[in-house]
C-alpha atoms as a PDB file:
ATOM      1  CA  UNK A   1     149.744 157.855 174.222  1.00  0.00           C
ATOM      2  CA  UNK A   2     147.931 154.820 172.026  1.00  0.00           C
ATOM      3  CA  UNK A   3     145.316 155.531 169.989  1.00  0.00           C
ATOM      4  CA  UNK A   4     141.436 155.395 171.364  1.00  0.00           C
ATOM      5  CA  UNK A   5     143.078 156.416 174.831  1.00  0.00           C
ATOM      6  CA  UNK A   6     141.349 159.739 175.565  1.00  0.00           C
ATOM      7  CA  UNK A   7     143.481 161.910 178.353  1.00  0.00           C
ATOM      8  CA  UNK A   8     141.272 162.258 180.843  1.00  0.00           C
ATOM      9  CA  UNK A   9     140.838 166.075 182.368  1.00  0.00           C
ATOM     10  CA  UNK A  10     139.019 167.982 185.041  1.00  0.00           C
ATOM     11  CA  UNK A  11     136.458 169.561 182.217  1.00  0.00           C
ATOM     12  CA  UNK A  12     135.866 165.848 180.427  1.00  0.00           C
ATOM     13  CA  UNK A  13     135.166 164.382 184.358  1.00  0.00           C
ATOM     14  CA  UNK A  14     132.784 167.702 184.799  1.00  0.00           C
ATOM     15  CA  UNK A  15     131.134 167.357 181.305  1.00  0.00           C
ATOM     16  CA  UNK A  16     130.684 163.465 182.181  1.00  0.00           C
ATOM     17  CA  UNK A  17     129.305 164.570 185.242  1.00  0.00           C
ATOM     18  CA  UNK A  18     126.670 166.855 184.139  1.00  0.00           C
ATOM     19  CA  UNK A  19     124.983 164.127 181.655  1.00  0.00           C
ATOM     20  CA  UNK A  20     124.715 161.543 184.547  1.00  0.00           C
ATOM     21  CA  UNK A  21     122.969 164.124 186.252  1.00  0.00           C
ATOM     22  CA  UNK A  22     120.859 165.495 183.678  1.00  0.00           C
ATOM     23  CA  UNK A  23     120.439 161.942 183.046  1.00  0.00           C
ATOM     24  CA  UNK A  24     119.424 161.339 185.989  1.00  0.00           C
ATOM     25  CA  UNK A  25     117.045 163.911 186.278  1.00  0.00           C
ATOM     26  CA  UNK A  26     115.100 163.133 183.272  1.00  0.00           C
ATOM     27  CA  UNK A  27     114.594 159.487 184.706  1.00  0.00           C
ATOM     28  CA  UNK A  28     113.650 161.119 187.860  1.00  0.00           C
ATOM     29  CA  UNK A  29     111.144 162.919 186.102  1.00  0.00           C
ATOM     30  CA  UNK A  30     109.918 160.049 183.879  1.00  0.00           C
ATOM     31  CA  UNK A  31     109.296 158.499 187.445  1.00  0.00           C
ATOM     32  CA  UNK A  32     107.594 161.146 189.075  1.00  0.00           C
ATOM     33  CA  UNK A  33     105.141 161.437 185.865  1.00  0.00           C
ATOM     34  CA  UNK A  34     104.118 157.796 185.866  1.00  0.00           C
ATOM     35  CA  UNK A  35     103.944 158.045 189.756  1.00  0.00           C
ATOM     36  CA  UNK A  36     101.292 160.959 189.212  1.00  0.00           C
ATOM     37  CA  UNK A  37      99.342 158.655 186.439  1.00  0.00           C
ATOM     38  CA  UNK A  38      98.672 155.887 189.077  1.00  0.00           C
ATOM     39  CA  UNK A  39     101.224 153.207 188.312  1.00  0.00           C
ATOM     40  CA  UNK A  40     103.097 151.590 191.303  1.00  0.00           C
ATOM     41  CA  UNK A  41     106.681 151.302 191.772  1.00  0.00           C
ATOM     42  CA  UNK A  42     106.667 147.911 189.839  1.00  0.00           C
ATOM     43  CA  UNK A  43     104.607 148.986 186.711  1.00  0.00           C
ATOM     44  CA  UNK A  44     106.777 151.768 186.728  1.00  0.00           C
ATOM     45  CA  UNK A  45     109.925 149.677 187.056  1.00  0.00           C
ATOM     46  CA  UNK A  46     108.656 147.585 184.042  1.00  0.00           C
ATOM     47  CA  UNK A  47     107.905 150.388 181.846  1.00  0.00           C
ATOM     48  CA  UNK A  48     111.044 152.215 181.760  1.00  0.00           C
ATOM     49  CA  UNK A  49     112.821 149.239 181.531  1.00  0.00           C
ATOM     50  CA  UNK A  50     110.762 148.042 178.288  1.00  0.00           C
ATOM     51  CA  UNK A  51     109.976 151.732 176.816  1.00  0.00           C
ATOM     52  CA  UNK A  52     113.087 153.395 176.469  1.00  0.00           C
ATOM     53  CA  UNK A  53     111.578 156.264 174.824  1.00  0.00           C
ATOM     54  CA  UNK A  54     109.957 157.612 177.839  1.00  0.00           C
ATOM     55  CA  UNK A  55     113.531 157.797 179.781  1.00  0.00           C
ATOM     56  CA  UNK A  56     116.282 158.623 177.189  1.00  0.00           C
ATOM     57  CA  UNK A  57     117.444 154.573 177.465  1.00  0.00           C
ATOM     58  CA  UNK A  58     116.372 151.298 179.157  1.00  0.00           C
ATOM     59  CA  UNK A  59     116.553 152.069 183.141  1.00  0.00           C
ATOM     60  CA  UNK A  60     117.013 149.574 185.844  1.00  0.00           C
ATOM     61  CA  UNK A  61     115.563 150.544 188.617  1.00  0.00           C
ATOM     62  CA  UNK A  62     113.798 148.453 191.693  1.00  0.00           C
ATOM     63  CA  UNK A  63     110.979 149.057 193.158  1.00  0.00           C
ATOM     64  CA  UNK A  64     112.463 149.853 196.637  1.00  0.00           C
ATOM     65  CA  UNK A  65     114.621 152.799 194.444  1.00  0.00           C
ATOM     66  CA  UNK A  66     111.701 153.974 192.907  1.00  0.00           C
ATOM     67  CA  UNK A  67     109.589 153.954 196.121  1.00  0.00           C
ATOM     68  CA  UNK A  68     112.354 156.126 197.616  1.00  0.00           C
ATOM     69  CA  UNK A  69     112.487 158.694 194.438  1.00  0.00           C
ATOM     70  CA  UNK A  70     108.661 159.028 194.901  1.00  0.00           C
ATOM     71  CA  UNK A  71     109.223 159.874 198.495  1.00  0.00           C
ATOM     72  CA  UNK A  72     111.824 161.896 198.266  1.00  0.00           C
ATOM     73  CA  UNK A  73     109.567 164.203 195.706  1.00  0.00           C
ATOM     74  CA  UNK A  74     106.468 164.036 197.617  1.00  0.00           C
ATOM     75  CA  UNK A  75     108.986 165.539 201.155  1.00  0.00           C
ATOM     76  CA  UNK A  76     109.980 168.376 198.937  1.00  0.00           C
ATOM     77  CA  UNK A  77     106.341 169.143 197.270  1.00  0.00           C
ATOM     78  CA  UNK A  78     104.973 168.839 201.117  1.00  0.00           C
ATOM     79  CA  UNK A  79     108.303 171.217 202.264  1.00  0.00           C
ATOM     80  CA  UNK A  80     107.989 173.666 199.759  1.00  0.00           C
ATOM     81  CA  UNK A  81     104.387 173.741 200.474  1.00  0.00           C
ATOM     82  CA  UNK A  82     104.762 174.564 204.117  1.00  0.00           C
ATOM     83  CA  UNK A  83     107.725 176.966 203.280  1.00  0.00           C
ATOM     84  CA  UNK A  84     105.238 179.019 200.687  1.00  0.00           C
ATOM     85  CA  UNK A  85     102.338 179.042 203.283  1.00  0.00           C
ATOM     86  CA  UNK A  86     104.284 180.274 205.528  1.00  0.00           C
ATOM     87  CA  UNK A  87     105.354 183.007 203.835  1.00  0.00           C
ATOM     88  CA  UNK A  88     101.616 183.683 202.513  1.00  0.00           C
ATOM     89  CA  UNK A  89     100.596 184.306 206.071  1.00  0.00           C
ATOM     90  CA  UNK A  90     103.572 186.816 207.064  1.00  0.00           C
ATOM     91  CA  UNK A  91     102.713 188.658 203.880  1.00  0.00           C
ATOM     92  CA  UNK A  92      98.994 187.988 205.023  1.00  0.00           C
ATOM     93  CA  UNK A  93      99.526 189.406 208.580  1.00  0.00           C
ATOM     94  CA  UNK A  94     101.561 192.361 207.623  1.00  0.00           C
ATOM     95  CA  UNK A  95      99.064 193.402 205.605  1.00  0.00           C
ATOM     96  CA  UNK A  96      96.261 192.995 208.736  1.00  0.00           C
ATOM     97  CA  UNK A  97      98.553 195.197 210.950  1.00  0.00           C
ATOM     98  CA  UNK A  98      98.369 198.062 208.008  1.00  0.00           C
ATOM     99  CA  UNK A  99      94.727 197.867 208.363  1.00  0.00           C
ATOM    100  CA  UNK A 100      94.951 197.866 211.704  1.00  0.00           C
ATOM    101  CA  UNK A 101      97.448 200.879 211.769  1.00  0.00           C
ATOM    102  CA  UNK A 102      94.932 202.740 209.571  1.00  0.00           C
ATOM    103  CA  UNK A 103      91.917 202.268 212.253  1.00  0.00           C
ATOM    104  CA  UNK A 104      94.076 203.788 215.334  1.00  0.00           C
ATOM    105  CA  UNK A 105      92.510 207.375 214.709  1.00  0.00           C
ATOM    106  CA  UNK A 106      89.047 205.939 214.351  1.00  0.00           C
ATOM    107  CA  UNK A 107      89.173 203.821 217.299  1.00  0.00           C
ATOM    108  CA  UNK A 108      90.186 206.115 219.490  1.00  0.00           C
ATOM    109  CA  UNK A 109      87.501 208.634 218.734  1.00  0.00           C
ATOM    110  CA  UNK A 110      85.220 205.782 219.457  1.00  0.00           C
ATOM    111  CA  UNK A 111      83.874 204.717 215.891  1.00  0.00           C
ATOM    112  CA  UNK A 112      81.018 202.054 215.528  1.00  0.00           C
ATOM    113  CA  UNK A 113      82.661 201.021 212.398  1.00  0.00           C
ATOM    114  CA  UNK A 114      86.475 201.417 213.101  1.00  0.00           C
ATOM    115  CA  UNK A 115      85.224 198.865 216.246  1.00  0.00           C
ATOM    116  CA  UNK A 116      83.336 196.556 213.672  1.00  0.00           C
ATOM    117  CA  UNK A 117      86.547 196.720 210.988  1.00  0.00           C
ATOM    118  CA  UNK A 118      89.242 195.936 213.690  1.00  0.00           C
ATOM    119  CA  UNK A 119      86.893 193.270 214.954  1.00  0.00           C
ATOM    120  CA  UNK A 120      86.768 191.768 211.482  1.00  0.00           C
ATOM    121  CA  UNK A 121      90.695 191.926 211.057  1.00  0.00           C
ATOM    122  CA  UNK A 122      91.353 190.417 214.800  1.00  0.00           C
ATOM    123  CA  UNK A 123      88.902 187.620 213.351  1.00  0.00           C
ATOM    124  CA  UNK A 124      90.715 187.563 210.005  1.00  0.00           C
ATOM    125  CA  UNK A 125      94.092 187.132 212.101  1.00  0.00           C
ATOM    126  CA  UNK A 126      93.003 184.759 214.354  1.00  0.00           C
ATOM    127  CA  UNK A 127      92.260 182.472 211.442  1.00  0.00           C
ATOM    128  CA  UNK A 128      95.134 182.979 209.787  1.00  0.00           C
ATOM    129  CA  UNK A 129      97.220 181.824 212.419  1.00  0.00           C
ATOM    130  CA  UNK A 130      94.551 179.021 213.210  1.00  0.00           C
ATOM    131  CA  UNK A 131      93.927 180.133 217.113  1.00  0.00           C
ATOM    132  CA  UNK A 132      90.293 179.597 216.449  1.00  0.00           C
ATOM    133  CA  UNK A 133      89.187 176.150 217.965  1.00  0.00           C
ATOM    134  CA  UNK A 134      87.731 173.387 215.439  1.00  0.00           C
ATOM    135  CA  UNK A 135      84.031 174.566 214.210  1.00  0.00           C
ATOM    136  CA  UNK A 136      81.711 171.338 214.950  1.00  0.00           C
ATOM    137  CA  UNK A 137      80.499 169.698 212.269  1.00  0.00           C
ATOM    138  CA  UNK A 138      76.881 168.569 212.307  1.00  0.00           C
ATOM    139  CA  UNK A 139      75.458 165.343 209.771  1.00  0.00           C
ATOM    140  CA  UNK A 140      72.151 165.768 209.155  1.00  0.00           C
ATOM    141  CA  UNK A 141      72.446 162.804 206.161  1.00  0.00           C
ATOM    142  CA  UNK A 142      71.447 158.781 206.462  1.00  0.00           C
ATOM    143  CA  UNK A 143      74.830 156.905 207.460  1.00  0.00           C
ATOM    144  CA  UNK A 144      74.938 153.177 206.570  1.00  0.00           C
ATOM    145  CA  UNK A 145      75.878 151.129 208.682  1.00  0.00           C
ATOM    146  CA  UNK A 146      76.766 146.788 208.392  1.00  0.00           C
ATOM    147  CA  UNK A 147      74.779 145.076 211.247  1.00  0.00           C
ATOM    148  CA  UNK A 148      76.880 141.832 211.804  1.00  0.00           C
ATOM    149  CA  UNK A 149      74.427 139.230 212.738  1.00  0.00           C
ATOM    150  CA  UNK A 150      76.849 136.821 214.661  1.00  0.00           C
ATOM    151  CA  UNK A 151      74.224 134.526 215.144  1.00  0.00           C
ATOM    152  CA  UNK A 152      73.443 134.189 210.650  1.00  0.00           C
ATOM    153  CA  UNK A 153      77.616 134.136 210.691  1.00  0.00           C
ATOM    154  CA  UNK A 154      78.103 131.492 212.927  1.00  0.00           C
ATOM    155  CA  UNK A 155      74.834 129.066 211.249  1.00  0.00           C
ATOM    156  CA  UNK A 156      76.831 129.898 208.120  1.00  0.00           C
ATOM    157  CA  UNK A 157      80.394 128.907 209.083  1.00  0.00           C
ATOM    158  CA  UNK A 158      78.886 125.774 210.259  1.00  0.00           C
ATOM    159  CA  UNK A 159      77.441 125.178 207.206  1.00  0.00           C
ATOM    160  CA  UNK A 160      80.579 125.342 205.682  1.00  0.00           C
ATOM    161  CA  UNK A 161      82.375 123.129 207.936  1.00  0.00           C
ATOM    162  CA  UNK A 162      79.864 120.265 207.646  1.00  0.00           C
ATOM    163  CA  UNK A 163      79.557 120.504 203.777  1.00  0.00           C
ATOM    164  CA  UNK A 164      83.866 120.392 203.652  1.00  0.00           C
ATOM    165  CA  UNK A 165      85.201 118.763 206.507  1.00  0.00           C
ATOM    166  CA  UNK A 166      85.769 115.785 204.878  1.00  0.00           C
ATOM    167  CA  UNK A 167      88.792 117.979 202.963  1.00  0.00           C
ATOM    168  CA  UNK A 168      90.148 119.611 205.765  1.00  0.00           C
ATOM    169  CA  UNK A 169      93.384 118.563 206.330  1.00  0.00           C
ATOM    170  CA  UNK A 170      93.851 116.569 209.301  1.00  0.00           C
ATOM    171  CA  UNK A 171      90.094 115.346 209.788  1.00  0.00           C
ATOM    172  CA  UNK A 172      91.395 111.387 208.362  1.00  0.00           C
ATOM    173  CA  UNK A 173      88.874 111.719 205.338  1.00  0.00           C
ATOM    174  CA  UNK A 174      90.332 111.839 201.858  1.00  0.00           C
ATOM    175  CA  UNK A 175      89.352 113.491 198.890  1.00  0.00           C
ATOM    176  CA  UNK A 176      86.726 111.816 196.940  1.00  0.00           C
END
């Protein structure tokens, strides 16, 4: 073997392997961060390419790939999300048919308040699980509204022709 020629093995293809990922990761991350500051893909394409320090090294990225990194975040956030409610509401519901285990006794001999208690949990569960329709929504409040007055457009965008028509193209005036 020459000199400078490192022998390349399964462990130095691995260890190369793990810093493109971690590498990767921490530009990931750099993205994501800016992302959640307010800069757009192409402010955030400029600034890791300009600021090194933020990313571990000048990154290249396009908007389009950066687009798709914040995308690809915001899918997992929104499917971990659902995953974690969802397991809330079993945890949620198991503990309603406890409760609801406890009152058999009592609502059997006929209890006012078992009756009110496994009213409040049916309730309880029927939220949960959203069976209850949509409550409606009253506004009591002033609204504005824009009145379009065609007739005050139209006087103006005849106004407007009139004062430039000589510079619209294809009217035979020129410029003055």
């Amino acid at each position: 073997m020459s000199e400078g020629l490192e022998l390349v093995t399964p462990d130095s293809v691995a260890a190369i392997a793990r810093q493109q990922t971690a590498s990767t990761a921490a530009v990931r991350h750099s993205i994501i961060q800016l992302a959640v500051k307010g800069l757009d893909a192409y402010s955030i394409a400029l600034r890791l390419a300009n600021r090194p320090e933020e990313s571990g090294g000048p990154v290249l990225k396009t908007e389009g790939e950066i687009e798709r990194i914040i995308d690809d975040f915001l899918e997992r956030t929104a499917k971990d999300d659902a995953e974690t409610v969802k397991k809330l509401r079993a945890i949620e519901n198991k503990r309603l048919d406890f409760l609801m285990e406890r009152l058999e006794d009592a609502l059997e001999d006929g209890k006012p308040s078992a009756v009110k208690a496994a009213l409040a949990i049916v309730d309880r569960r029927a939220k949960l699980n959203g069976l209850d329709a949509p409550r409606r929504v009253e506004h009591s409040g002033n609204i504005g509204h824009t009145i379009l007055d065609r007739d005050a457009i139209k006087a103006e965008e005849e106004a407007f022709r009139t004062q430039h028509e000589p510079f619209i193209e294809g009217s035979g005036s020129e410029m003055p």
